[in-house]
C-alpha atoms as a PDB file:
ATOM      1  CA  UNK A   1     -18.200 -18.172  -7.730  1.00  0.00           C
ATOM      2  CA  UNK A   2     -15.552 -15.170  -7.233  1.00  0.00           C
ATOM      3  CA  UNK A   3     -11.813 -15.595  -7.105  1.00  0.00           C
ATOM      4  CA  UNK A   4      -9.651 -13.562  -5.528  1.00  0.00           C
ATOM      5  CA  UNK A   5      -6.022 -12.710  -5.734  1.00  0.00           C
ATOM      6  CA  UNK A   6      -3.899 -11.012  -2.781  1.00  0.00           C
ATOM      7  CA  UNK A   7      -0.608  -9.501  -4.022  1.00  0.00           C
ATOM      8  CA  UNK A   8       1.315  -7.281  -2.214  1.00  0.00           C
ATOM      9  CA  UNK A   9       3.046  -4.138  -2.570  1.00  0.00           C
ATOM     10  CA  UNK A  10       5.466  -1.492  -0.467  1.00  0.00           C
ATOM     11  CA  UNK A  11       4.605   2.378  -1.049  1.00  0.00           C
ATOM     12  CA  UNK A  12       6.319   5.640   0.658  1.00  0.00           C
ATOM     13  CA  UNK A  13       5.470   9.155   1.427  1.00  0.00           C
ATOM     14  CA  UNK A  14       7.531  11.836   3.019  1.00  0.00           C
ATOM     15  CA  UNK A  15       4.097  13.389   4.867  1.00  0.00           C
ATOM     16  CA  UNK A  16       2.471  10.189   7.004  1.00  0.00           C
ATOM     17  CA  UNK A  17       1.650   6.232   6.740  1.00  0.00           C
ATOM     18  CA  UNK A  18      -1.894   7.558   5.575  1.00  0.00           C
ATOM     19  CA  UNK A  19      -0.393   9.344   2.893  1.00  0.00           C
ATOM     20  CA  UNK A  20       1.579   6.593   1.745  1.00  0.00           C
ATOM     21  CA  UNK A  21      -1.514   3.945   2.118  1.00  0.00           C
ATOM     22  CA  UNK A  22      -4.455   6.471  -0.128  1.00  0.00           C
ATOM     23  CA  UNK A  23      -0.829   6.353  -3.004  1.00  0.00           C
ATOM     24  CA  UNK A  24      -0.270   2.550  -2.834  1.00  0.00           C
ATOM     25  CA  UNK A  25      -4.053   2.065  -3.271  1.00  0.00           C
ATOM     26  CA  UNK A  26      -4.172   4.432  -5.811  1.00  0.00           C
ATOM     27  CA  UNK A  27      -0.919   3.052  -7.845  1.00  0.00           C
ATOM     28  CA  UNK A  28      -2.747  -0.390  -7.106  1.00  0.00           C
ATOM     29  CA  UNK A  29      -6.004   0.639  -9.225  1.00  0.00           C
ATOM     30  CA  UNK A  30      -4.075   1.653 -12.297  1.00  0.00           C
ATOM     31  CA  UNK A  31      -2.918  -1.661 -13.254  1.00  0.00           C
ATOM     32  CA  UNK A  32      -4.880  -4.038 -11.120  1.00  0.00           C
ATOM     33  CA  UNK A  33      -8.834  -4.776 -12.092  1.00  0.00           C
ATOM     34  CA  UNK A  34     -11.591  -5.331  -9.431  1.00  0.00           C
ATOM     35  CA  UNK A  35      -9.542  -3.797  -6.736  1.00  0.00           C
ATOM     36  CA  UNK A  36     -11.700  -5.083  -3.589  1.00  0.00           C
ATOM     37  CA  UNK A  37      -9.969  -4.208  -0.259  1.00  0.00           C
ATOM     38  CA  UNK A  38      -6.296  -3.782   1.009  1.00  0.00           C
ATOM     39  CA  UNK A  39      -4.648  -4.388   5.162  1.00  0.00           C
ATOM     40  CA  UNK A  40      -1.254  -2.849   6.110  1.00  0.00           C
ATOM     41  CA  UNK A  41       1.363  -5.577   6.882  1.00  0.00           C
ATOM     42  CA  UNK A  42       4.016  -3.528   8.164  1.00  0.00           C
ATOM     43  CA  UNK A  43       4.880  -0.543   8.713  1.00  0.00           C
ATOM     44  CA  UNK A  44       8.188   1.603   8.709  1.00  0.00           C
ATOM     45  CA  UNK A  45       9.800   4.962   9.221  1.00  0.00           C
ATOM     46  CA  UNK A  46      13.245   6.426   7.424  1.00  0.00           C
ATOM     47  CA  UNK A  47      14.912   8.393   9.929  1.00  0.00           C
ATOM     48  CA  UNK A  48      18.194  11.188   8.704  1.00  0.00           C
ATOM     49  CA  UNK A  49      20.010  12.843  11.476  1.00  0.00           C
ATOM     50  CA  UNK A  50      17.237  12.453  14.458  1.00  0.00           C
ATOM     51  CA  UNK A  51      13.602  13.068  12.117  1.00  0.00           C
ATOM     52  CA  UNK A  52      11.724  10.936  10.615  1.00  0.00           C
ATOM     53  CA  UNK A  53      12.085  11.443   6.791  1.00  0.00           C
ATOM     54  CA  UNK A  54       9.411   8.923   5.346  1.00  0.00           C
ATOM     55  CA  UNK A  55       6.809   6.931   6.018  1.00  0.00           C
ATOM     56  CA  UNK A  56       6.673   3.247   4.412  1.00  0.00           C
ATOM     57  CA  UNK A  57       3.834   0.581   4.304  1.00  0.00           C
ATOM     58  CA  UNK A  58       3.445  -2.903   3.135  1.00  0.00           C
ATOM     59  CA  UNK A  59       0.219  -2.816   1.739  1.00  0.00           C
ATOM     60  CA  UNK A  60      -1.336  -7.043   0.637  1.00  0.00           C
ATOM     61  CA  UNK A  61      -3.984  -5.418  -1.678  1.00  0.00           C
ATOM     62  CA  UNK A  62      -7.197  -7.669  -2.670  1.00  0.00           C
ATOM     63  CA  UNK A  63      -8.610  -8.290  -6.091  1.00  0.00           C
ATOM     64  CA  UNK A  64     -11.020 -10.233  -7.558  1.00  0.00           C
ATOM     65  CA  UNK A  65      -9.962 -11.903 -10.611  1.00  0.00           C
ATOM     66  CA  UNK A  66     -12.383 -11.615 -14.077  1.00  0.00           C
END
């Protein structure tokens, strides 16, 4: 039987949302075991004087539990 465990975390970049979802995966793997899959929630951009400045995502990343 496998058991898994959803927890979710927020990451930002200041180059795109892909940016910011390959670092929030990656942050995810360093202290997380059995890192199994991950689906954006939300989205979000900071905008400063007219341009968009950076690019956030709520990431609920899967993982199986030992």
């Amino acid at each position: 039987m496998t058991v898994a465990r959803i927890t979710e975390i927020s990451s930002i970049s200041s180059k795109s949302f892909e940016d910011a979802i390959i670092q929030g995966v990656a942050r995810a793997n360093q202290t997380l075991k059995n890192v199994k899959g991950a689906w954006v929630k939300d989205q979000e951009v900071t905008i400063d004087n007219g341009k968009v400045t950076g690019y956030k995502v709520i990431l609920k990343v899967t993982f199986v539990l030992e």
